[in-house]
N, C-alpha and C. Protein backbone atom coordinates (compact mmCIF):
# COMPACT_ATOMS: atom_id res chain seq x y z
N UNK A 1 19.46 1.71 -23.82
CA UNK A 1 18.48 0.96 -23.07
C UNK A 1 17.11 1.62 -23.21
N UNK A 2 15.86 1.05 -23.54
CA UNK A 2 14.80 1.43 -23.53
C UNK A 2 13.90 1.94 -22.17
N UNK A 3 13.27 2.98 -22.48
CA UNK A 3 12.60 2.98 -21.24
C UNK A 3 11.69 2.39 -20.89
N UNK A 4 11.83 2.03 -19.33
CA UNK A 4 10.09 1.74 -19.09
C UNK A 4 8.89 2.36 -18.86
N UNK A 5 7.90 1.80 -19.91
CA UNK A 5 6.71 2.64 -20.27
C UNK A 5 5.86 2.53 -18.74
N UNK A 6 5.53 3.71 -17.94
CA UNK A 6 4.60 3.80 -16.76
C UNK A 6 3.39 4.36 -17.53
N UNK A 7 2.48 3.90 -16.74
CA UNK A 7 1.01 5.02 -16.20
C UNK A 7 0.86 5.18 -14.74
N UNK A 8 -0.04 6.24 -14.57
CA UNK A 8 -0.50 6.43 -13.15
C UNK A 8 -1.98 6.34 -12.68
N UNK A 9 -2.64 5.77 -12.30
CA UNK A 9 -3.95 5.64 -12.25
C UNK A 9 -3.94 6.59 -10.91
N UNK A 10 -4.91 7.73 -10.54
CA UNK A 10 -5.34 8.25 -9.80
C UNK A 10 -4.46 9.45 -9.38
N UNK A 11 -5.45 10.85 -9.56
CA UNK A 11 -4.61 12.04 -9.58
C UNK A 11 -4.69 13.34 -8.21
N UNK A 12 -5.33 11.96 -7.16
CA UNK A 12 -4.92 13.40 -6.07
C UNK A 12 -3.71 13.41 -5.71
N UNK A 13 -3.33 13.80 -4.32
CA UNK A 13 -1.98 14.27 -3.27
C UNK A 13 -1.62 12.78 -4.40
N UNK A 14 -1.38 11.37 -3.91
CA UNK A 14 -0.26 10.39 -4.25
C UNK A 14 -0.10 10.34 -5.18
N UNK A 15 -0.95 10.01 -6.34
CA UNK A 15 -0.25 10.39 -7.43
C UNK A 15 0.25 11.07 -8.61
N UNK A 16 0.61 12.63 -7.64
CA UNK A 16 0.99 13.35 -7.87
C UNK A 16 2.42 13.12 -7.54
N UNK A 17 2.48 12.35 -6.27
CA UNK A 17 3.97 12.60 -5.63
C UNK A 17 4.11 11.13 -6.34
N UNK A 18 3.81 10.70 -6.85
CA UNK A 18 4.56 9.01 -7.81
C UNK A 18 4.52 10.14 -9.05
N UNK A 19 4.00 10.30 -9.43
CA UNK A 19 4.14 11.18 -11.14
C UNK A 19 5.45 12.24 -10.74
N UNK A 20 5.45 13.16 -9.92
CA UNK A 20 6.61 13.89 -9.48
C UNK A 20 8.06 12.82 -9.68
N UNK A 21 7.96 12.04 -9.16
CA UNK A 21 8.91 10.78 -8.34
C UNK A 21 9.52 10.23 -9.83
N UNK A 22 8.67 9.96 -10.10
CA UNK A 22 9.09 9.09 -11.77
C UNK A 22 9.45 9.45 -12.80
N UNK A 23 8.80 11.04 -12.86
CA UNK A 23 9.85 12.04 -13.85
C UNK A 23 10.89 12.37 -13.74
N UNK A 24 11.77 12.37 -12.44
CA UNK A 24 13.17 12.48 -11.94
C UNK A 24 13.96 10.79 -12.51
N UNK A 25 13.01 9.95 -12.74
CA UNK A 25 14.08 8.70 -12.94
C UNK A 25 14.34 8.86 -14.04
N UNK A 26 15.57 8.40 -14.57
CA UNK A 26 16.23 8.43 -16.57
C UNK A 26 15.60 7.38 -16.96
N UNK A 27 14.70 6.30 -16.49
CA UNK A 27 15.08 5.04 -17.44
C UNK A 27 13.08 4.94 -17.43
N UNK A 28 12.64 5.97 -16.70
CA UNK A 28 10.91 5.74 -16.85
C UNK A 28 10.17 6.88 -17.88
N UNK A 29 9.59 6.22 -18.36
CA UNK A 29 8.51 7.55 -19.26
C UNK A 29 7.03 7.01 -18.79
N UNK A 30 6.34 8.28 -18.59
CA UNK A 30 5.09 8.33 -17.78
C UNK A 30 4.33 8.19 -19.45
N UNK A 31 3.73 7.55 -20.22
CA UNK A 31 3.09 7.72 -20.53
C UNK A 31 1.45 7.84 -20.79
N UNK A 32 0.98 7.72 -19.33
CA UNK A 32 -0.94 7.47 -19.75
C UNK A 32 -0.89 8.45 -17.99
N UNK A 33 -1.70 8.86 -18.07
CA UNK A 33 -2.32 8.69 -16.89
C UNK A 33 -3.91 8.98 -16.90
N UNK A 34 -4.96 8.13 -15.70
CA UNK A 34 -6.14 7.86 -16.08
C UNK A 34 -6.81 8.26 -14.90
N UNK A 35 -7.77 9.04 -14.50
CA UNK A 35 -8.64 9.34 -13.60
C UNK A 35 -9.95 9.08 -13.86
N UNK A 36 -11.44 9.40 -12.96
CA UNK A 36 -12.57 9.48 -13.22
C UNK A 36 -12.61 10.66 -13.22
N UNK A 37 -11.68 11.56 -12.87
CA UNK A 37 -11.54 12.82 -12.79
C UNK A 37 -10.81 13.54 -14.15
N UNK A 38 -11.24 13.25 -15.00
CA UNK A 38 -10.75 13.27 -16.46
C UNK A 38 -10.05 15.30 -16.84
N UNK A 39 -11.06 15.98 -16.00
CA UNK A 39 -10.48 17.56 -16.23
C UNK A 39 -8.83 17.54 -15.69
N UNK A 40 -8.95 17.36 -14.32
CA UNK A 40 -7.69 16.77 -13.48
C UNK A 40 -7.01 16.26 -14.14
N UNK A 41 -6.87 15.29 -14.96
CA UNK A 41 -6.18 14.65 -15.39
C UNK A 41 -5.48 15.29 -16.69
N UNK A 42 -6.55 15.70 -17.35
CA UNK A 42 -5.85 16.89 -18.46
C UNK A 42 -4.73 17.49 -17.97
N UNK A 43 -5.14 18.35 -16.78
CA UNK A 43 -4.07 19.22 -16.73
C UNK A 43 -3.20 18.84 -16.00
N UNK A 44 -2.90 17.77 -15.20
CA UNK A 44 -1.21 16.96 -15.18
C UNK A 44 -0.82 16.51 -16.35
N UNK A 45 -1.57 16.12 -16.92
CA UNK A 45 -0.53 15.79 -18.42
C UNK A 45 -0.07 17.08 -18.90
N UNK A 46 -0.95 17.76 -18.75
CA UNK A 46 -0.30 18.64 -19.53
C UNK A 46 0.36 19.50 -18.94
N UNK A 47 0.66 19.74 -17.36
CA UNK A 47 1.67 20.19 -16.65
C UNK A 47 3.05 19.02 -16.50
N UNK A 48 2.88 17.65 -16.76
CA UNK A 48 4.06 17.28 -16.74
C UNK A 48 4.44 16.69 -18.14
N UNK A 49 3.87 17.02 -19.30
CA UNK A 49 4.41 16.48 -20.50
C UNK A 49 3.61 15.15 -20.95
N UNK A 50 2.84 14.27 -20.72
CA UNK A 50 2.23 12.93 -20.97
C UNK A 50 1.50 13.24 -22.15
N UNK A 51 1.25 12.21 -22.91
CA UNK A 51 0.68 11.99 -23.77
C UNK A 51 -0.89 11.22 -24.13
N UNK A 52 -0.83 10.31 -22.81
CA UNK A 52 -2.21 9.91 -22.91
C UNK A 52 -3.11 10.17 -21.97
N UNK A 53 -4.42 10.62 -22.27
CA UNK A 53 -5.17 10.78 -20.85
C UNK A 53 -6.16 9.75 -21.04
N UNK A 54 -7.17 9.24 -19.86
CA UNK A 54 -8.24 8.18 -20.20
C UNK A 54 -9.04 8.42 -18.53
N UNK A 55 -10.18 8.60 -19.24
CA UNK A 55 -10.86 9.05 -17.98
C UNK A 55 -11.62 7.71 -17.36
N UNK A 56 -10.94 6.53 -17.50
CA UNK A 56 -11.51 5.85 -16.59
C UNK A 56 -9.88 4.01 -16.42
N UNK A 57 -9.88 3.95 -15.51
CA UNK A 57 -8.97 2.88 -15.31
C UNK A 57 -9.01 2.10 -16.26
N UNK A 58 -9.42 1.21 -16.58
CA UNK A 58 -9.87 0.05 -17.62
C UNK A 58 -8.65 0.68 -18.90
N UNK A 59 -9.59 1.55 -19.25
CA UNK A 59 -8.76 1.79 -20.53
C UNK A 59 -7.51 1.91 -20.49
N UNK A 60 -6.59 2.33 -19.54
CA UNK A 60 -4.82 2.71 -19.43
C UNK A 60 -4.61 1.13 -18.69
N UNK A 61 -5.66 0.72 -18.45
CA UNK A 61 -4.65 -1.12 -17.93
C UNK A 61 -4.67 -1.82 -19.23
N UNK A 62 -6.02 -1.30 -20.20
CA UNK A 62 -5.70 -2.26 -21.64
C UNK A 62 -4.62 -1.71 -22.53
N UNK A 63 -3.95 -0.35 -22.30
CA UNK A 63 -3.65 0.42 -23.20
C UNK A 63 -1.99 -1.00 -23.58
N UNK A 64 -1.80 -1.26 -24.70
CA UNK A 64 -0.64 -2.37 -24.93
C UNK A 64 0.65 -1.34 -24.72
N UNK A 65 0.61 -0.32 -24.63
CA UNK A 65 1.88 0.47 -24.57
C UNK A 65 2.40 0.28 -23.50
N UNK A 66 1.43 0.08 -22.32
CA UNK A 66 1.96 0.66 -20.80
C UNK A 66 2.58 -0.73 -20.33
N UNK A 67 3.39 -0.73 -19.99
CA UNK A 67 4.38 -2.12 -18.90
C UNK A 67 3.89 -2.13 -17.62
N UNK A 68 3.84 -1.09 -16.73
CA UNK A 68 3.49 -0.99 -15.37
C UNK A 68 2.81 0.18 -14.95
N UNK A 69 1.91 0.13 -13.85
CA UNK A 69 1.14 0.64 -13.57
C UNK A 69 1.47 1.18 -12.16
N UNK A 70 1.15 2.60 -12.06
CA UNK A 70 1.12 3.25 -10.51
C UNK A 70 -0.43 3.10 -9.92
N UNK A 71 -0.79 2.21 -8.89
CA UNK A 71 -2.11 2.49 -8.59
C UNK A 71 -2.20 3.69 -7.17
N UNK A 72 -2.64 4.55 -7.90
CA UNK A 72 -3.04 5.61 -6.65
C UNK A 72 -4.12 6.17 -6.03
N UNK A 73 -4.83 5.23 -6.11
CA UNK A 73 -6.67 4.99 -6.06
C UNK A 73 -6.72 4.98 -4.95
N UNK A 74 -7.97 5.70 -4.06
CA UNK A 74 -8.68 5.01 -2.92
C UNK A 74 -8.76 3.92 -2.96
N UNK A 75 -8.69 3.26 -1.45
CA UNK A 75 -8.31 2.06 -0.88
C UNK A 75 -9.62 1.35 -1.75
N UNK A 76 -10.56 1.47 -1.89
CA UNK A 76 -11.53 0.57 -2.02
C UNK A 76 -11.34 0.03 -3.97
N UNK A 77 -10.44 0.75 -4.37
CA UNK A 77 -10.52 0.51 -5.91
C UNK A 77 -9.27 -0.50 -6.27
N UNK A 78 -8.23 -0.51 -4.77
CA UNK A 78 -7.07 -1.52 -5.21
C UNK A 78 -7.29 -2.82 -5.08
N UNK A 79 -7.93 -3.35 -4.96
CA UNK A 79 -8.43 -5.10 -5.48
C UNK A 79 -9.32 -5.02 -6.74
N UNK A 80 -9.67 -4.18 -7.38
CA UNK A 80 -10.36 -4.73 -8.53
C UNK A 80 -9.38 -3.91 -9.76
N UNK A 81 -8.83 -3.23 -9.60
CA UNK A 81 -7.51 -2.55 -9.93
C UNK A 81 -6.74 -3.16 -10.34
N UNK A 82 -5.62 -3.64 -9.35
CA UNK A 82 -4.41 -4.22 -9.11
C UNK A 82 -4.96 -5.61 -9.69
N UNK A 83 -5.98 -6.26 -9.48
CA UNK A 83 -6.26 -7.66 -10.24
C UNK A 83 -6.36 -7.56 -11.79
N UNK A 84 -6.93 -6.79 -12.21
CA UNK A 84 -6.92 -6.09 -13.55
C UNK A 84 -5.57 -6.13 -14.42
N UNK A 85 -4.85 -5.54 -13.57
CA UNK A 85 -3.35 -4.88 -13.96
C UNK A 85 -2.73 -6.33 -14.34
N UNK A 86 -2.47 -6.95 -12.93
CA UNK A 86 -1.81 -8.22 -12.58
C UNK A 86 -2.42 -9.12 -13.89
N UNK A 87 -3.95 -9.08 -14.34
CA UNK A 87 -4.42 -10.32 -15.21
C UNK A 87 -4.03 -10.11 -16.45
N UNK A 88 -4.05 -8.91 -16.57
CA UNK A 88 -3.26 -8.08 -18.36
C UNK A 88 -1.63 -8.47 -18.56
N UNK A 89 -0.89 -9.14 -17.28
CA UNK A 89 0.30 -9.24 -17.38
C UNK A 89 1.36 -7.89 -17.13
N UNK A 90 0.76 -6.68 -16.41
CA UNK A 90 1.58 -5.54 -16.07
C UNK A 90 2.03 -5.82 -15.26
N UNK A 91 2.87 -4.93 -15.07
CA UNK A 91 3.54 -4.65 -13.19
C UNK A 91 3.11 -3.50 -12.75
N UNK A 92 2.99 -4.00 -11.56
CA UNK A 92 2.16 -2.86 -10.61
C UNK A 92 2.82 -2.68 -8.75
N UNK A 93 2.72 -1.07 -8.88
CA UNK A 93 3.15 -0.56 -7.80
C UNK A 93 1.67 -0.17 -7.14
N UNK A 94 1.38 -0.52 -6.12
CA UNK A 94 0.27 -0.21 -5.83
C UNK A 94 0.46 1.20 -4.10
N UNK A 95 -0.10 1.80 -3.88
CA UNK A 95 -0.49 2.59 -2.63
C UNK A 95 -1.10 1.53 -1.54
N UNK A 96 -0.65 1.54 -0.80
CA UNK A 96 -1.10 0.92 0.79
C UNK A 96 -2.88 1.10 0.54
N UNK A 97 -3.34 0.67 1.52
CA UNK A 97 -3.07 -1.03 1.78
C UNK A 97 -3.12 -1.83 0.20
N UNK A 98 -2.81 -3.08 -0.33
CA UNK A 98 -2.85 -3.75 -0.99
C UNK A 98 -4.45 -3.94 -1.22
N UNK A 99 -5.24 -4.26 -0.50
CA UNK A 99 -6.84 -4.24 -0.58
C UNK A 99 -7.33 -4.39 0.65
N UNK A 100 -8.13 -4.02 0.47
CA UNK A 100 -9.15 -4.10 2.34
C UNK A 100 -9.63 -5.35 3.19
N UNK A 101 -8.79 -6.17 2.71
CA UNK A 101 -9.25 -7.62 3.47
C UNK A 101 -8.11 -8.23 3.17
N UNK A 102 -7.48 -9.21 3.89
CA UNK A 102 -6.16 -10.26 3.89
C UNK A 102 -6.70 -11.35 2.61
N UNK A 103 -7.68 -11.96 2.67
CA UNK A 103 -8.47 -12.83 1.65
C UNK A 103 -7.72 -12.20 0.18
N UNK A 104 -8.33 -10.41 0.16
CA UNK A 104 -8.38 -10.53 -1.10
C UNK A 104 -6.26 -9.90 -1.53
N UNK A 105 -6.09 -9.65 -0.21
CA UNK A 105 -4.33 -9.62 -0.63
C UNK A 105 -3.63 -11.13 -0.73
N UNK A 106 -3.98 -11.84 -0.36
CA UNK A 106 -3.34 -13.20 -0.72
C UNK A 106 -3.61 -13.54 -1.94
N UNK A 107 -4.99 -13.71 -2.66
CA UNK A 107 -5.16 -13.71 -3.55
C UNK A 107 -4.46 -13.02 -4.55
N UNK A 108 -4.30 -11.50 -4.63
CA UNK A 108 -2.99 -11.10 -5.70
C UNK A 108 -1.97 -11.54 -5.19
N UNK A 109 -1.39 -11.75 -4.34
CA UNK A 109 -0.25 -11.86 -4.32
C UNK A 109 0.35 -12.92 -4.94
N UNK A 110 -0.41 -14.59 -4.73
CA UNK A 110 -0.81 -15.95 -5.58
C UNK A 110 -0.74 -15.48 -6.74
N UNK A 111 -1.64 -14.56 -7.25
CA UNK A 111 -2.44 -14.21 -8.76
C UNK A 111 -0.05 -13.78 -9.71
N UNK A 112 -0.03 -12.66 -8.81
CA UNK A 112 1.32 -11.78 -9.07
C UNK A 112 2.66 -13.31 -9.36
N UNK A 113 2.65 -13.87 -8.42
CA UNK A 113 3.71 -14.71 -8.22
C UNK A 113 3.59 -15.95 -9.27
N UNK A 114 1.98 -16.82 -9.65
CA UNK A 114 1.90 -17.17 -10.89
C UNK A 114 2.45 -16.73 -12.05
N UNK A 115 2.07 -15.49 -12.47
CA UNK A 115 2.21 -14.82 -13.84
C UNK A 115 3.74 -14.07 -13.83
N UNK A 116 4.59 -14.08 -12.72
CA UNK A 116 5.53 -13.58 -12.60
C UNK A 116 5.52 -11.98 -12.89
N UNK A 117 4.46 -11.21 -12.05
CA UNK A 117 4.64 -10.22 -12.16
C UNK A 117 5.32 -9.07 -11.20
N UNK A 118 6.04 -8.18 -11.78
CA UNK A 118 6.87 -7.31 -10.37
C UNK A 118 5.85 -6.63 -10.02
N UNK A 119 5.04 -6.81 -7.90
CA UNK A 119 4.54 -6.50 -7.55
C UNK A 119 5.32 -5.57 -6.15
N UNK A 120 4.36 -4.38 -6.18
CA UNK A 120 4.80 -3.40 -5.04
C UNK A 120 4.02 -3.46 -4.32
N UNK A 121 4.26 -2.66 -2.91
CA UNK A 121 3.50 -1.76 -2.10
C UNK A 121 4.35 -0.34 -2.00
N UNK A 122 3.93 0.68 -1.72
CA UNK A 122 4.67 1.69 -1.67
C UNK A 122 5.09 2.11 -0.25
N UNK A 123 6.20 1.25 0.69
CA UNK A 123 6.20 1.75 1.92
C UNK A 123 7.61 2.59 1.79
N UNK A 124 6.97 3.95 1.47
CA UNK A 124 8.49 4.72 1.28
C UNK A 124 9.57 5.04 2.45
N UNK A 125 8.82 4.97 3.42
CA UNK A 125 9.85 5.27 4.92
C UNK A 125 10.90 4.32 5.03
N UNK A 126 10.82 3.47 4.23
CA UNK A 126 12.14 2.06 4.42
C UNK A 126 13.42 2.97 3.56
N UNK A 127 13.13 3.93 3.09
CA UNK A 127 14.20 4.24 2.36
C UNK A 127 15.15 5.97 3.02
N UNK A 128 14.13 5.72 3.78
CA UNK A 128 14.71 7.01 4.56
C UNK A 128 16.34 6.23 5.74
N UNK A 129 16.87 7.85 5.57
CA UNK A 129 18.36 7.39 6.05
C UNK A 129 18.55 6.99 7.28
N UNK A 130 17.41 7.61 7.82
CA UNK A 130 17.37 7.46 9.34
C UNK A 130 17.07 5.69 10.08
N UNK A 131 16.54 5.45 8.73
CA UNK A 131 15.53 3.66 8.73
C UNK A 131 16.73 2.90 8.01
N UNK A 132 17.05 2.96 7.26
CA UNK A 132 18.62 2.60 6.51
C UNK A 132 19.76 2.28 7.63
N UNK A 133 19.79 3.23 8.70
CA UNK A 133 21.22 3.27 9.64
C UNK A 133 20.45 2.17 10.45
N UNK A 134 19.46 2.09 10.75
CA UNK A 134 18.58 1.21 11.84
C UNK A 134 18.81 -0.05 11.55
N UNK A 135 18.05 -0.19 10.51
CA UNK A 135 18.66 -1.95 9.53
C UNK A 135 19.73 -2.13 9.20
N UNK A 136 21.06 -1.40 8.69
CA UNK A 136 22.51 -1.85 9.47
C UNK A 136 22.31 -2.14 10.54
N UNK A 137 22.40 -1.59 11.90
CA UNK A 137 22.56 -1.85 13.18
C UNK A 137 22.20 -3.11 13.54
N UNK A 138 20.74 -3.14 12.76
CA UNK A 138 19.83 -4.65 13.26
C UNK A 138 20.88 -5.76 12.30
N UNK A 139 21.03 -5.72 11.74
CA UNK A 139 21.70 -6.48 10.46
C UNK A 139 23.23 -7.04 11.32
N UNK A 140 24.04 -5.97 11.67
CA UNK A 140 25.03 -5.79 12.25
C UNK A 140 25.23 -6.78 13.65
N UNK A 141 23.69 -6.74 14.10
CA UNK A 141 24.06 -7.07 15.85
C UNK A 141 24.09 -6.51 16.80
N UNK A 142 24.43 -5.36 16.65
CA UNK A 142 24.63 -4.13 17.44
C UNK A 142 23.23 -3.22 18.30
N UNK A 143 22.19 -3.98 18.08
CA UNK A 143 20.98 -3.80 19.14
C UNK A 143 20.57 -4.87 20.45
N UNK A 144 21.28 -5.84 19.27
CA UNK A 144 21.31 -7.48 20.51
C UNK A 144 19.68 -7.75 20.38
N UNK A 145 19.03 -8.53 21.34
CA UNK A 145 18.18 -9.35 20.72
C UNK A 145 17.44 -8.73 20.87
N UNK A 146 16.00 -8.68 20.28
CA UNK A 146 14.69 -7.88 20.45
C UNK A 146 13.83 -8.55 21.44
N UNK A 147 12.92 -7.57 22.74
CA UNK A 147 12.28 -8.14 23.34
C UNK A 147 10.31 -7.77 23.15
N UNK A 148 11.13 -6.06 23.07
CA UNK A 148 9.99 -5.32 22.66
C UNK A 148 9.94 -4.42 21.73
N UNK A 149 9.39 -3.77 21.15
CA UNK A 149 9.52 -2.97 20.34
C UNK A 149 8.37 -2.09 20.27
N UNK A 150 8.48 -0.57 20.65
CA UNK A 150 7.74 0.17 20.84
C UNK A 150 7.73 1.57 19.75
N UNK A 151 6.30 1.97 19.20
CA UNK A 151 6.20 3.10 18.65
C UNK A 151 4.98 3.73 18.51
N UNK A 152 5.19 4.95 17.66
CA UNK A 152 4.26 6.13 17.72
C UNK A 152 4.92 6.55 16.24
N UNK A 153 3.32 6.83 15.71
CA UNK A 153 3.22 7.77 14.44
C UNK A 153 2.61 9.32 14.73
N UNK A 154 3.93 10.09 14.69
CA UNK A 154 2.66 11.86 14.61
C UNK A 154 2.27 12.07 13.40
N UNK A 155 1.07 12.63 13.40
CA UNK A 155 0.73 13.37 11.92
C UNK A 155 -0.50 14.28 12.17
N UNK A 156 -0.46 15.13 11.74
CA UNK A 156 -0.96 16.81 12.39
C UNK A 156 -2.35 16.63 11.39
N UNK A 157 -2.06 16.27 10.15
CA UNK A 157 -3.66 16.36 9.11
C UNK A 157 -4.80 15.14 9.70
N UNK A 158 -5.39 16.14 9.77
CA UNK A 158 -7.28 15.13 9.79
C UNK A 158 -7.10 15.11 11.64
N UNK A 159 -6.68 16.21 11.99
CA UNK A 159 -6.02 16.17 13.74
C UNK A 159 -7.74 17.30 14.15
N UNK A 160 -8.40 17.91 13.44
CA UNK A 160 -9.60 18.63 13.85
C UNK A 160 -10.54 18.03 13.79
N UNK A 161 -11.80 18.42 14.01
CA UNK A 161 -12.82 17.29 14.19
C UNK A 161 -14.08 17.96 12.69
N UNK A 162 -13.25 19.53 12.43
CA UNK A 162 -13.88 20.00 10.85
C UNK A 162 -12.67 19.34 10.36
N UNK A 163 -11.57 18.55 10.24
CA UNK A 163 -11.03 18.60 9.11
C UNK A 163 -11.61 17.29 8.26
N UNK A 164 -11.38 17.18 6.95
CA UNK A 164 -12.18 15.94 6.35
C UNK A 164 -11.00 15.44 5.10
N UNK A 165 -11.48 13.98 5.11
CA UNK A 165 -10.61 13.84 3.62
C UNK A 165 -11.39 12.13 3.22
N UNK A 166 -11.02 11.92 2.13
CA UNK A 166 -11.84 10.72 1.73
C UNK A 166 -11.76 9.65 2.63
N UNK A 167 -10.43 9.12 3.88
CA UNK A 167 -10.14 8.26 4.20
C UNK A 167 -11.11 8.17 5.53
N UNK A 168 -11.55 9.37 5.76
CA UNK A 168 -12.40 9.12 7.21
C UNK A 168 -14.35 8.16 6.38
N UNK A 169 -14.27 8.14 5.26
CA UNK A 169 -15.41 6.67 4.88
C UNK A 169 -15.21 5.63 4.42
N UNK A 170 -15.86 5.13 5.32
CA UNK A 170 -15.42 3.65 5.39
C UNK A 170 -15.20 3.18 4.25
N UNK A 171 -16.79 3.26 3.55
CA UNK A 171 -17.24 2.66 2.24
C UNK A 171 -15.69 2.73 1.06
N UNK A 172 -15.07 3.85 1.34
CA UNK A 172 -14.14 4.47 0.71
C UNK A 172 -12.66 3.53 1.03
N UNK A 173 -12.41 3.50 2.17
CA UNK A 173 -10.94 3.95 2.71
C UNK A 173 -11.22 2.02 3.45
N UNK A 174 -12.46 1.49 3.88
CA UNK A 174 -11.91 -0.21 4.59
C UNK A 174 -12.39 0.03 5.76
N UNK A 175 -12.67 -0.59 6.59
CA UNK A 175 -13.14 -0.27 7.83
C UNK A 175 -11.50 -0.73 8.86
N UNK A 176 -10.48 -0.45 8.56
CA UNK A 176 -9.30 -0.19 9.18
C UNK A 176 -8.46 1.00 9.47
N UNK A 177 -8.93 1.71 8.72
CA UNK A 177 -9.03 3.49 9.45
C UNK A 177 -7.67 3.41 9.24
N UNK A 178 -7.26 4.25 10.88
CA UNK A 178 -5.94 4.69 10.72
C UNK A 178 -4.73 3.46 10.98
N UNK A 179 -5.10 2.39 10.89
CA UNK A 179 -4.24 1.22 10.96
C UNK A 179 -4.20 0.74 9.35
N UNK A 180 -4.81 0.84 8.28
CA UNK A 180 -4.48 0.86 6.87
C UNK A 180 -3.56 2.22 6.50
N UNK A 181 -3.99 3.65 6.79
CA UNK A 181 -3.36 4.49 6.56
C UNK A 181 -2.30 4.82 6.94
N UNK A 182 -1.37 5.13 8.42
CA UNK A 182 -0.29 5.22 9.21
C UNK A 182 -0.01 4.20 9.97
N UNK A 183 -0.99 3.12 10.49
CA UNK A 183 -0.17 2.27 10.84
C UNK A 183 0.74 1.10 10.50
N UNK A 184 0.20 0.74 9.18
CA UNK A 184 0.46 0.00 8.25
C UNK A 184 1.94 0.45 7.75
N UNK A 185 2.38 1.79 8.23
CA UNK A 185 3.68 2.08 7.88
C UNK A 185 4.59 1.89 8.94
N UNK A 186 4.17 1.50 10.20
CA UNK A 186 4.80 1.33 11.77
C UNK A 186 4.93 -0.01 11.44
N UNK A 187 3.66 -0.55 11.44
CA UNK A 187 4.22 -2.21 11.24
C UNK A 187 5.23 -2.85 9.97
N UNK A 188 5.17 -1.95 8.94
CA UNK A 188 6.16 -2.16 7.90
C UNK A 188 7.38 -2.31 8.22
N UNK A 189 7.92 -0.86 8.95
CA UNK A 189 9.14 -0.60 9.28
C UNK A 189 9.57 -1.73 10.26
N UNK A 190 8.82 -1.87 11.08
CA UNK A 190 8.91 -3.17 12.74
C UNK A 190 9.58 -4.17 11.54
N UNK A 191 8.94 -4.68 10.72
CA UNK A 191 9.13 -5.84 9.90
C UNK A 191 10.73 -5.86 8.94
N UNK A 192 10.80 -4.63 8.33
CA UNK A 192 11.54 -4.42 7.40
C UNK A 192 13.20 -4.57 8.91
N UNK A 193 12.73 -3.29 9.05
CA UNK A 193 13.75 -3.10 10.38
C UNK A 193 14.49 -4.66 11.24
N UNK A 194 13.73 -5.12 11.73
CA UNK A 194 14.14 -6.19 12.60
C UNK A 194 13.78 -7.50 11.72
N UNK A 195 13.19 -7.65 10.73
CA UNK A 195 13.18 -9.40 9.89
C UNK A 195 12.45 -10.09 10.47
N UNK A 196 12.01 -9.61 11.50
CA UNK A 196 10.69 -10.32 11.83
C UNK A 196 9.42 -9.92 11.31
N UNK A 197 8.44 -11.28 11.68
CA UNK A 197 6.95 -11.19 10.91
C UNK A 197 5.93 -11.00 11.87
N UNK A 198 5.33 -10.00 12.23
CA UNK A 198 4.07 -9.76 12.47
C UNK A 198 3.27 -11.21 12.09
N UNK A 199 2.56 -11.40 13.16
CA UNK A 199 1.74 -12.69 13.10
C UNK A 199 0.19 -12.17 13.29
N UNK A 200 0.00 -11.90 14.75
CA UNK A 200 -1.69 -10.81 14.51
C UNK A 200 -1.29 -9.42 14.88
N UNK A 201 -2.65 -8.65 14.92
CA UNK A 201 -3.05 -7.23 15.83
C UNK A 201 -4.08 -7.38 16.11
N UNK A 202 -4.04 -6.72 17.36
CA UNK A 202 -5.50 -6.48 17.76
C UNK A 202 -5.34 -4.73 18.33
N UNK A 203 -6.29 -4.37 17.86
CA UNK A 203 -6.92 -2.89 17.31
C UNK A 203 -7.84 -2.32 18.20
């Protein structure tokens, strides 16, 4: 069986841990990965074996080798990204949120489901064991009916008022803050978990 040819677009913390992630699978070969950060990028290839580097997106979405794409870009680069990917005919796993406005996620999603392309989001907590036994249960019956459903996300980074990271600008990260970043993984699970659909929020 042939493998499937990946790239990874974007080389901080995530996609590092998708490049980590994908070298453990038998049936994927990483071949491109592309930053604006082109030094960076050298040296994951060349700490995990890759062959192509390209210091700017464009070029690893035209590259004809690559099948699918990891997008691991700041929030503000996955709608012109992921549309890119999707219009070349790839498949694409994209990093939360899908894009910074509902407008422009319906739109790929239309764009994906035309061209028949396999489209992601990366909500990895659905695969944890603890979330697994939950959706049996719900699946099962064995919670009985839902009335409410209550939660909380901890997370200790960006908890100081010196600490900093790209997601605290707007321009950058959406003006949805920590409801694109961690909450977007509460409401996932609510969804995945119980089969029901989130209709609004208010924030």
């Amino acid at each position: 069986m042939s493998k499937i040819k990946a790239a990874i677009i974007g080389t901080g913390f995530m996609g590092t841990a998708h490049l980590e992630a994908l070298k453990r699978i038998g049936n994927v070969d990483v071949i491109a990965i592309a930053s604006d950060d082109k030094k960076r990028a050298e040296e994951m290839a060349y700490q995990f074996d890759i062959d192509m580097v390209y210091g700017n997106w464009s070029n690893v979405v035209n590259d004809k080798q690559v099948q699918v794409i990891h997008n691991c870009t700041p929030n503000y680069l996955h709608y012109p990204i992921n549309k890119a990917v999707i219009e070349k005919g790839k498949h694409i796993i994209s990093e939360k949120p899908l894009t910074v406005n509902s407008s422009q996620s319906e739109e790929l999603v239309g764009l994906a489901q035309k061209r028949g392309i396999v489209h992601a989001i990366n909500f990895n907590y659905r695969f944890y064991p603890l979330i697994q036994q939950a959706k049996s249960l719900m699946d099962e019956g064995a919670l009985g009916e839902i009335y409410l459903i209550h939660g909380h996300y901890l997370q200790d980074w960006l908890y100081y008022d010196t600490d900093y990271n790209w997601r605290l600008e707007t321009e950058i990260s959406g003006n949805s803050r920590a409801m694109a970043d961690i909450g977007s993984h509460w409401c996932d699970l609510v969804q995945f978990i119980t089969g029901l659909k989130i209709k609004r929020i208010c924030a």
